[in-house]
C-alpha atoms as a PDB file:
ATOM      1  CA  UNK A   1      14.905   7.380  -9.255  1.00  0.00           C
ATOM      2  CA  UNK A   2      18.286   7.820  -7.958  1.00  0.00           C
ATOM      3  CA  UNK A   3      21.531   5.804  -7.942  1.00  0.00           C
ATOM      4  CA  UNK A   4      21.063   5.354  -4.324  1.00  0.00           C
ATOM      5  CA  UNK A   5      18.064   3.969  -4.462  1.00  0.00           C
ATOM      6  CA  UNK A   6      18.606   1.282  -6.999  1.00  0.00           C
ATOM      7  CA  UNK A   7      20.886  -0.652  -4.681  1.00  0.00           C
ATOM      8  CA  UNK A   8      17.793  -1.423  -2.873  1.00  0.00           C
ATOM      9  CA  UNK A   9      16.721  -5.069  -3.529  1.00  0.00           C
ATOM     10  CA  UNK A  10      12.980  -5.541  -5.052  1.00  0.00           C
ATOM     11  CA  UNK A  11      12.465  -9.211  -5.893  1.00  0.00           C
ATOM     12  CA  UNK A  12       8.586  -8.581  -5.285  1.00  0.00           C
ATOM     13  CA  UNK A  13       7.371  -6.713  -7.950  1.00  0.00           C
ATOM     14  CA  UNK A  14       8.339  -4.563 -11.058  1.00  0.00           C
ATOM     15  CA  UNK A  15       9.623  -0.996 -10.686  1.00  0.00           C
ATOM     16  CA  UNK A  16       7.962   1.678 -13.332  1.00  0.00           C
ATOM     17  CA  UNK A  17      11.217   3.770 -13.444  1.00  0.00           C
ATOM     18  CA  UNK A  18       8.974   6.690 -15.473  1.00  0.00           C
ATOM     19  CA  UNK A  19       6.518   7.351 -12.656  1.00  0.00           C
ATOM     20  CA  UNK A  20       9.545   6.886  -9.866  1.00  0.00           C
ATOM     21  CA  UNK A  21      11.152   9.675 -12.228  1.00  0.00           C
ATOM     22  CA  UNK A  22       8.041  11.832 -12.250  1.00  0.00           C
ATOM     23  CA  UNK A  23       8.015  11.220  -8.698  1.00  0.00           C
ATOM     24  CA  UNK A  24      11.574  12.230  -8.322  1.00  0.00           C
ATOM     25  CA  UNK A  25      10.793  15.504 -10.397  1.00  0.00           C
ATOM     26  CA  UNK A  26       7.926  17.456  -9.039  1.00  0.00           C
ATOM     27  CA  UNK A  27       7.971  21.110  -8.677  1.00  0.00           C
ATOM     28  CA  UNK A  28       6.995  22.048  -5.132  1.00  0.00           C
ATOM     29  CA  UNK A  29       3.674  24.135  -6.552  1.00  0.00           C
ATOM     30  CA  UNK A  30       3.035  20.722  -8.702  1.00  0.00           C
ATOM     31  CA  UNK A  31       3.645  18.455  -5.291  1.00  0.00           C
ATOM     32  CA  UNK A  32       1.405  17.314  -2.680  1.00  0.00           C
ATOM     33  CA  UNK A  33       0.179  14.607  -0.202  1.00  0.00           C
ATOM     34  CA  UNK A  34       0.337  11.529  -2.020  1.00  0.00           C
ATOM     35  CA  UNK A  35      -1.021   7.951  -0.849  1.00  0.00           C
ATOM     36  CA  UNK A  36       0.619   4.574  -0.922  1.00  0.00           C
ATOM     37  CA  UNK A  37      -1.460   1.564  -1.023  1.00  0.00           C
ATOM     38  CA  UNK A  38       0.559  -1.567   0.074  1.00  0.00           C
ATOM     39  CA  UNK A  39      -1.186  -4.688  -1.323  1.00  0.00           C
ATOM     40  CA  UNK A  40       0.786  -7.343  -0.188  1.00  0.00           C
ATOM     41  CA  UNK A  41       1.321 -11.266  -0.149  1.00  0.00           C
ATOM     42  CA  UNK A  42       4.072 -13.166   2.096  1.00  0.00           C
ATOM     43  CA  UNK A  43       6.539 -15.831   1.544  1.00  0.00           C
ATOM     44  CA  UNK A  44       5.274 -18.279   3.604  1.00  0.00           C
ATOM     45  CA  UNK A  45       9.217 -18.628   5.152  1.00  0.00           C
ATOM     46  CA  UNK A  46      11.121 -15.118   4.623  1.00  0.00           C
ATOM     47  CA  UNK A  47      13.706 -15.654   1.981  1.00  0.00           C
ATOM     48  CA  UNK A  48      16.862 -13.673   3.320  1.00  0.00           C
ATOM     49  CA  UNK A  49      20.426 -13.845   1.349  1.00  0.00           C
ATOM     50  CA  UNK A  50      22.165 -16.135   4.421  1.00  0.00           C
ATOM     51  CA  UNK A  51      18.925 -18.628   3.709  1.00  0.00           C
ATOM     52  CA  UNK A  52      19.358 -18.907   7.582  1.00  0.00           C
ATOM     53  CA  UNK A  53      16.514 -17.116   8.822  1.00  0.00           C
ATOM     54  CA  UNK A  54      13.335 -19.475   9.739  1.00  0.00           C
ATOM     55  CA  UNK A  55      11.030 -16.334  10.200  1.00  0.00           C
ATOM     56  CA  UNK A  56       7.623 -16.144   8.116  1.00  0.00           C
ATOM     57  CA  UNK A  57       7.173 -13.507   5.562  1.00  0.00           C
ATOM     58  CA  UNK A  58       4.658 -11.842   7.378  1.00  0.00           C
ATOM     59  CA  UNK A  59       7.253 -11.893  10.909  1.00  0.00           C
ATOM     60  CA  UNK A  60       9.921 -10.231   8.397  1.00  0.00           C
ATOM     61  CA  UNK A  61       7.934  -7.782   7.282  1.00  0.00           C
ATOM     62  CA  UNK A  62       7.051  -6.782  10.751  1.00  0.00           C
ATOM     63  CA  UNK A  63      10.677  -6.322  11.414  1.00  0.00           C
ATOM     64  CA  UNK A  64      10.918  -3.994   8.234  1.00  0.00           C
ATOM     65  CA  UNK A  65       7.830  -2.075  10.061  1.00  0.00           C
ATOM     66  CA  UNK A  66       9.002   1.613   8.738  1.00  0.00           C
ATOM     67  CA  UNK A  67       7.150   3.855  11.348  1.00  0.00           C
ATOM     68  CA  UNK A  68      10.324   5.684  12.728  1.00  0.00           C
ATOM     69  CA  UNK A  69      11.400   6.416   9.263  1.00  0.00           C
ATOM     70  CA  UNK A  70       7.952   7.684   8.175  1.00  0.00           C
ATOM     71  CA  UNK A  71       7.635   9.915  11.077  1.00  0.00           C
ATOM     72  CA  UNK A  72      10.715  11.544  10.231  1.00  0.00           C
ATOM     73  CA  UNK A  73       9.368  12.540   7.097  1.00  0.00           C
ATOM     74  CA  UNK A  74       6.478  14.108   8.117  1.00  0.00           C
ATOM     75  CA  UNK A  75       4.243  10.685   6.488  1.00  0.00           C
ATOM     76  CA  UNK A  76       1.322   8.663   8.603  1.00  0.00           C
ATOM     77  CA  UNK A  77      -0.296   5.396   8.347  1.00  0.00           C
ATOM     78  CA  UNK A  78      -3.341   6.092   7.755  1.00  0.00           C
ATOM     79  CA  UNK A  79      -4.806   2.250   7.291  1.00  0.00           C
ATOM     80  CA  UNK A  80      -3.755  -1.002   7.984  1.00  0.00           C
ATOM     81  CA  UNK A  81      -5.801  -4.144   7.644  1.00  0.00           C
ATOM     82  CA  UNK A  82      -5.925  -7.707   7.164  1.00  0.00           C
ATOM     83  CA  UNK A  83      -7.091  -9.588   4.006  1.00  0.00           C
ATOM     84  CA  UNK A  84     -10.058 -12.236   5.544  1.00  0.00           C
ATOM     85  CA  UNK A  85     -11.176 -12.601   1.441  1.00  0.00           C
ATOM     86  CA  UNK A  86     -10.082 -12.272  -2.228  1.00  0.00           C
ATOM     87  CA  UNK A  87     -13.467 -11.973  -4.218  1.00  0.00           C
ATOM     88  CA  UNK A  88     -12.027 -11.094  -6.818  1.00  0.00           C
ATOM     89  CA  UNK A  89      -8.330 -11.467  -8.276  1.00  0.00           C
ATOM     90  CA  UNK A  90      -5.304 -12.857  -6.529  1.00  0.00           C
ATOM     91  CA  UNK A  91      -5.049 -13.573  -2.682  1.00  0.00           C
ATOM     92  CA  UNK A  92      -3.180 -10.974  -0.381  1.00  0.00           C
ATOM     93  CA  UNK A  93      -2.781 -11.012   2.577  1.00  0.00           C
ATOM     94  CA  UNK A  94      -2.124  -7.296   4.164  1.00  0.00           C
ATOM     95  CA  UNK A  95      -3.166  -3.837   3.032  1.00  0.00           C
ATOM     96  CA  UNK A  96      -1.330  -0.831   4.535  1.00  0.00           C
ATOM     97  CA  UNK A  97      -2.012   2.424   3.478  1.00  0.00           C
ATOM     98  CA  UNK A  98       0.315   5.512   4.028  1.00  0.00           C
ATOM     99  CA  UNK A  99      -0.045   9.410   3.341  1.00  0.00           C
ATOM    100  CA  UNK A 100       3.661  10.931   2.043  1.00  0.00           C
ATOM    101  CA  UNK A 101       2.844  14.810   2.971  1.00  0.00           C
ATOM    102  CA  UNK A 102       4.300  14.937  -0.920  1.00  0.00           C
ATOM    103  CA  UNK A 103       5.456  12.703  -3.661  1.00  0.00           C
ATOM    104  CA  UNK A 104       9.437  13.196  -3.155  1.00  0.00           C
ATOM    105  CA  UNK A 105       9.442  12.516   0.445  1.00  0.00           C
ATOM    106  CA  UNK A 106       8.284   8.981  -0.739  1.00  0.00           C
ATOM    107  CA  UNK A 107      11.476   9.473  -2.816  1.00  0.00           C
ATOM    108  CA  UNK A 108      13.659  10.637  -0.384  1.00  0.00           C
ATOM    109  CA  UNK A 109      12.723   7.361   2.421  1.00  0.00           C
ATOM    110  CA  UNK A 110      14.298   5.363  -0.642  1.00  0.00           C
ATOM    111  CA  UNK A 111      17.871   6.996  -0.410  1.00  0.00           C
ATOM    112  CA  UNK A 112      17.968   6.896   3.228  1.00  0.00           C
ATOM    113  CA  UNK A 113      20.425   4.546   5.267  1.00  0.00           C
ATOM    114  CA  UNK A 114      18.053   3.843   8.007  1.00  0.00           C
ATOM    115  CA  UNK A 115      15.580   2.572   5.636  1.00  0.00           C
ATOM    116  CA  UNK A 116      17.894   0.539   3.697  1.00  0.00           C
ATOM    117  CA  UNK A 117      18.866  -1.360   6.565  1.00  0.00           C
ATOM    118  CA  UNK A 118      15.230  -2.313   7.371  1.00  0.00           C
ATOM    119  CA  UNK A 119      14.464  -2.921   3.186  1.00  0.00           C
ATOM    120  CA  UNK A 120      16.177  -6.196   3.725  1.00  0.00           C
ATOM    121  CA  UNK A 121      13.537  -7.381   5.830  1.00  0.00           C
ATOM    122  CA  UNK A 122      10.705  -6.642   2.954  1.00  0.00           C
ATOM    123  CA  UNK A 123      12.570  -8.147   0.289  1.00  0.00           C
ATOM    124  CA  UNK A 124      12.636 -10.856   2.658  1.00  0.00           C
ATOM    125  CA  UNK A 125       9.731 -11.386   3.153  1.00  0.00           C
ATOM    126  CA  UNK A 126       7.156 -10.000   0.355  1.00  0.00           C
ATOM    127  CA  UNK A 127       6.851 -12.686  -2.328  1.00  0.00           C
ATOM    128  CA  UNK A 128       4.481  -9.688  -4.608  1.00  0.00           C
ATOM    129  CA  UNK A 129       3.257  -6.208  -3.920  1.00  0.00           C
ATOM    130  CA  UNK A 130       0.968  -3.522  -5.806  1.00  0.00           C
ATOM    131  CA  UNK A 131       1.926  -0.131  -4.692  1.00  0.00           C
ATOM    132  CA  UNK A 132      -0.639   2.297  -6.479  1.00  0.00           C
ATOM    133  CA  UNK A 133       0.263   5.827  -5.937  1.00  0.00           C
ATOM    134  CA  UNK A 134      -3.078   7.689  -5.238  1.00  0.00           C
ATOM    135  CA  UNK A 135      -5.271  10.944  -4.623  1.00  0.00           C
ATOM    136  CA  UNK A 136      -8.358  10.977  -2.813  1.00  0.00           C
ATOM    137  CA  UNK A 137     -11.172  12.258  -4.252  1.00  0.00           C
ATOM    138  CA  UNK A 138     -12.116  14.026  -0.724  1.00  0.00           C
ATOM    139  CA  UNK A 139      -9.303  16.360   0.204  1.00  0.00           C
ATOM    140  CA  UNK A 140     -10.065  16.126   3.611  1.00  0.00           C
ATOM    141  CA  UNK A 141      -8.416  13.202   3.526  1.00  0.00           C
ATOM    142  CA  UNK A 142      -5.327  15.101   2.754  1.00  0.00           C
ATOM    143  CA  UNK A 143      -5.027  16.962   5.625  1.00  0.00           C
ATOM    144  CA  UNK A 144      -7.233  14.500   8.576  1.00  0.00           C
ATOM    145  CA  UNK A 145      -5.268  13.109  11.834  1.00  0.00           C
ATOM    146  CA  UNK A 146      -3.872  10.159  11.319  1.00  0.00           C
ATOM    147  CA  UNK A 147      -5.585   7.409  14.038  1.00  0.00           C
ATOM    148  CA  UNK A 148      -4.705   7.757  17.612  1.00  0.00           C
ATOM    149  CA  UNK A 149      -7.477   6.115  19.167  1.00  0.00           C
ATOM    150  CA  UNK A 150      -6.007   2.269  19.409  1.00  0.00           C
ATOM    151  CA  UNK A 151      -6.450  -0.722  17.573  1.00  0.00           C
ATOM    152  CA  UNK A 152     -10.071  -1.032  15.672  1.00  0.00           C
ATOM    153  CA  UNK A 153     -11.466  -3.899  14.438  1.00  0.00           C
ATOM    154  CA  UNK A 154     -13.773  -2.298  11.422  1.00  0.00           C
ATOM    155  CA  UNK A 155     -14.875  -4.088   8.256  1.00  0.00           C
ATOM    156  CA  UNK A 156     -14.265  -2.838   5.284  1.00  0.00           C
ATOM    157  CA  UNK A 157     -14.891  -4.416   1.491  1.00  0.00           C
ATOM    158  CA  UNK A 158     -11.832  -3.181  -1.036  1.00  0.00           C
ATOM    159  CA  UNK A 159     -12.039  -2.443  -4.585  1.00  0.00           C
ATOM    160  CA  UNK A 160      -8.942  -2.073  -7.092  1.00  0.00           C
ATOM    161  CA  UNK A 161     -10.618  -1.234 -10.524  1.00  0.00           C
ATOM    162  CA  UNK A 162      -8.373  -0.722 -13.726  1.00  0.00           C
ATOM    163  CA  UNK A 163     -11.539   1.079 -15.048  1.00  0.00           C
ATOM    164  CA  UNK A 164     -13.916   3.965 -13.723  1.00  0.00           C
ATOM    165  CA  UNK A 165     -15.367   2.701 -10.715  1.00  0.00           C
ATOM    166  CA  UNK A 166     -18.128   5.469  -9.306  1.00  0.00           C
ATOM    167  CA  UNK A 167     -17.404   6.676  -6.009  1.00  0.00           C
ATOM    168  CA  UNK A 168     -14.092   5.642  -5.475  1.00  0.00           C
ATOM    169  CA  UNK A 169     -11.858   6.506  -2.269  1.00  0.00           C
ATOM    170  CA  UNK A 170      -9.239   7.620  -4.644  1.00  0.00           C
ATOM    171  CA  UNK A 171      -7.555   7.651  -8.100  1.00  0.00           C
ATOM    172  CA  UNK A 172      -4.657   6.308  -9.016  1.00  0.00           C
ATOM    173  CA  UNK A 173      -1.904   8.445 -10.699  1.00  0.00           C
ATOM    174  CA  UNK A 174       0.760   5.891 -11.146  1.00  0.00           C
ATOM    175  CA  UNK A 175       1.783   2.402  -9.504  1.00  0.00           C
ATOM    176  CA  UNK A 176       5.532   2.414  -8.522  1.00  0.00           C
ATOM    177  CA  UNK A 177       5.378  -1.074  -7.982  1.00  0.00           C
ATOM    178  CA  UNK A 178       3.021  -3.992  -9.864  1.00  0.00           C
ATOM    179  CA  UNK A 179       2.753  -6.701 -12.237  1.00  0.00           C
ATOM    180  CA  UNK A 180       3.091  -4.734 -15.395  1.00  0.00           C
ATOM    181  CA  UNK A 181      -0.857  -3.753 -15.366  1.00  0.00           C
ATOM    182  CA  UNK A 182      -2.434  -0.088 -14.441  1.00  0.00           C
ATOM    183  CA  UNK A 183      -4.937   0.848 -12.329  1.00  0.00           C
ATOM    184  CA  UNK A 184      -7.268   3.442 -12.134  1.00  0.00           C
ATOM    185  CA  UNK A 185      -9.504   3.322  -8.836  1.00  0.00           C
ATOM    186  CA  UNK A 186      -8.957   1.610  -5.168  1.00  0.00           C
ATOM    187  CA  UNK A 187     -12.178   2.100  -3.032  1.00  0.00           C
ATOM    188  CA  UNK A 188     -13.110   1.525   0.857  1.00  0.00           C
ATOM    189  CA  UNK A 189     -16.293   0.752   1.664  1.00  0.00           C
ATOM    190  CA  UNK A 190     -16.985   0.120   5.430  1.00  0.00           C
ATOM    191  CA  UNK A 191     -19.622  -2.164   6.593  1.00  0.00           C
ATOM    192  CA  UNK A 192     -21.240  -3.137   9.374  1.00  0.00           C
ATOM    193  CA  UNK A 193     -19.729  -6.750   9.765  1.00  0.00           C
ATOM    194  CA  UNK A 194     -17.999  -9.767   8.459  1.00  0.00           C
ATOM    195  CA  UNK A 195     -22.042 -11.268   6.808  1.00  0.00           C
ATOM    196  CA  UNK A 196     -22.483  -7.815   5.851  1.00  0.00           C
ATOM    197  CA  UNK A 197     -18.608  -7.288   3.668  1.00  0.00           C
ATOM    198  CA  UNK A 198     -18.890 -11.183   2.382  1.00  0.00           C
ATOM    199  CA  UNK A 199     -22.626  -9.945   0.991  1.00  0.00           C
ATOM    200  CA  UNK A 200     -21.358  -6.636  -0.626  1.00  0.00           C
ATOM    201  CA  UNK A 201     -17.996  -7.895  -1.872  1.00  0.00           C
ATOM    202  CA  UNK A 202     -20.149 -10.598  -3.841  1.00  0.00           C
ATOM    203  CA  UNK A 203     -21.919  -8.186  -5.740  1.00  0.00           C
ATOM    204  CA  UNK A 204     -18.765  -5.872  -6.394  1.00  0.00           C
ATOM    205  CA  UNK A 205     -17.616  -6.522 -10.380  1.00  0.00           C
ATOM    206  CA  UNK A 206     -14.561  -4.050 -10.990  1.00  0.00           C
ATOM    207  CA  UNK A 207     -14.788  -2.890 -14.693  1.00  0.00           C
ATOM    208  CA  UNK A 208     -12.205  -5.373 -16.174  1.00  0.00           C
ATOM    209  CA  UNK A 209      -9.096  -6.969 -14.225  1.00  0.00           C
ATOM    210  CA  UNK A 210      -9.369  -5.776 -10.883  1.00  0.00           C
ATOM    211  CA  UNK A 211      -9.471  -6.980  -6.841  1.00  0.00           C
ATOM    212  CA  UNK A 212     -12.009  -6.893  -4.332  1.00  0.00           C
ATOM    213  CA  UNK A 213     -11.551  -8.195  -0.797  1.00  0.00           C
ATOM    214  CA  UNK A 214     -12.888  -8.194   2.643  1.00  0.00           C
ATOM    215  CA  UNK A 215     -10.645  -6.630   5.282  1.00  0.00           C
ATOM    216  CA  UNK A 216     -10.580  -6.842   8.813  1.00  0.00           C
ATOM    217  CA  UNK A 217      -8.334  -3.320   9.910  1.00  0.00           C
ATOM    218  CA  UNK A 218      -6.775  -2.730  13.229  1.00  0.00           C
ATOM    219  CA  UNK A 219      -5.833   0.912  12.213  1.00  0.00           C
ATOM    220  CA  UNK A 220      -8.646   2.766   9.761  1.00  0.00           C
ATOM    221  CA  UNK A 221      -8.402   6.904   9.910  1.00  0.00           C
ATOM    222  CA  UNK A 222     -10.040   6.824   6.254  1.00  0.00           C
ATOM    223  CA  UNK A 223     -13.712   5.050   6.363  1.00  0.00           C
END
């Protein structure tokens, strides 16, 4: 990753600086859409430098909201959702996902001024974020509109598997961000409602360490 980039402030989570290099360093025949999936868990009062602010975590992130920037770059949103469970795993307590129309514009975002003004806001307020880097194993998802049909309120169980987990959404290639672990799998399964998702994410067991959650999403153009 560049020198640029390492000015930005990440007290939420452990950068792999091989797979941000990889990234970096993709031949355009060897590049493609790539997906971000943004697990993430709040301070419960946004920690800024000044220690003035008395935001929450979640109200910082808001302000960091990127969707300018992302446009710029040719990326959408393609999922957003809030955690009602954890099943299985840790608590979080927002899941965004968002579809880079290759690996080094996800690059580029991180040497950009604009962003780095509004990166202050996530360091703020993110006290730990997983950020697996992932292909779908449909390729229609590479290319489908992103949503522009208004808030939805679908529900959807949530799988992160380290190990092979059948008939996953997508794979993981590498995870920018984490806790030091890999990952192999992240699925989305939606159901019909919240009795149905609590019944299903019971029975989910993600070969070893792994998440599953119940989601409520206000913006789904995946599932």
């Amino acid at each position: 990753m560049s020198g640029d980039d390492q000015k930005l402030k990440h007290d939420y989570g452990k950068i792999d600086k091989e797979y941000g290099l990889f990234l970096a360093t993709r031949p355009s025949d060897e590049d493609g859409p790539i997906f971000m999936v943004n697990l993430m868990k709040y301070h419960d009062v946004a920690q800024y430098d000044d220690g003035e602010a008395t935001i929450s975590g979640r109200e910082a992130d808001d302000k960091y909201n990127p969707s300018s920037i992302l446009n710029k770059l040719g990326a959408d949103i393609m999922f957003a959702a809030d955690v009602r469970t954890s099943v299985v795993g840790v608590d979080w307590d927002r899941i965004a996902i968002v579809r880079y129309p290759t690996r080094r514009a996800f690059i580029d975002m991180q040497t950009r001024k604009d962003f780095s003004d509004k990166h202050v806001h996530k360091n703020a307020g993110m006290l730990r974020t997983i950020l697996p880097c992932c292909t779908p194993r449909n390729a229609d998802l590479n290319t489908r509109t992103r949503p522009t049909g208004g808030l939805t309120l679908d529900h959807v169980v949530m799988v992160v598997s380290a190990g092979p987990f059948p008939g996953a959404t997508f794979d993981v290639e590498g995870t920018i961000i984490g806790d030091g672990r890999t990952w192999s799998n992240v699925h989305l399964m939606r159901v019909r409602d919240e009795f149905e998702a609590d019944n299903v994410a019971e029975r989910m067991q993600p070969p070893r360490d792994g998440f599953v959650m119940t989601l409520t999403s206000h913006l789904n153009g995946l599932v």
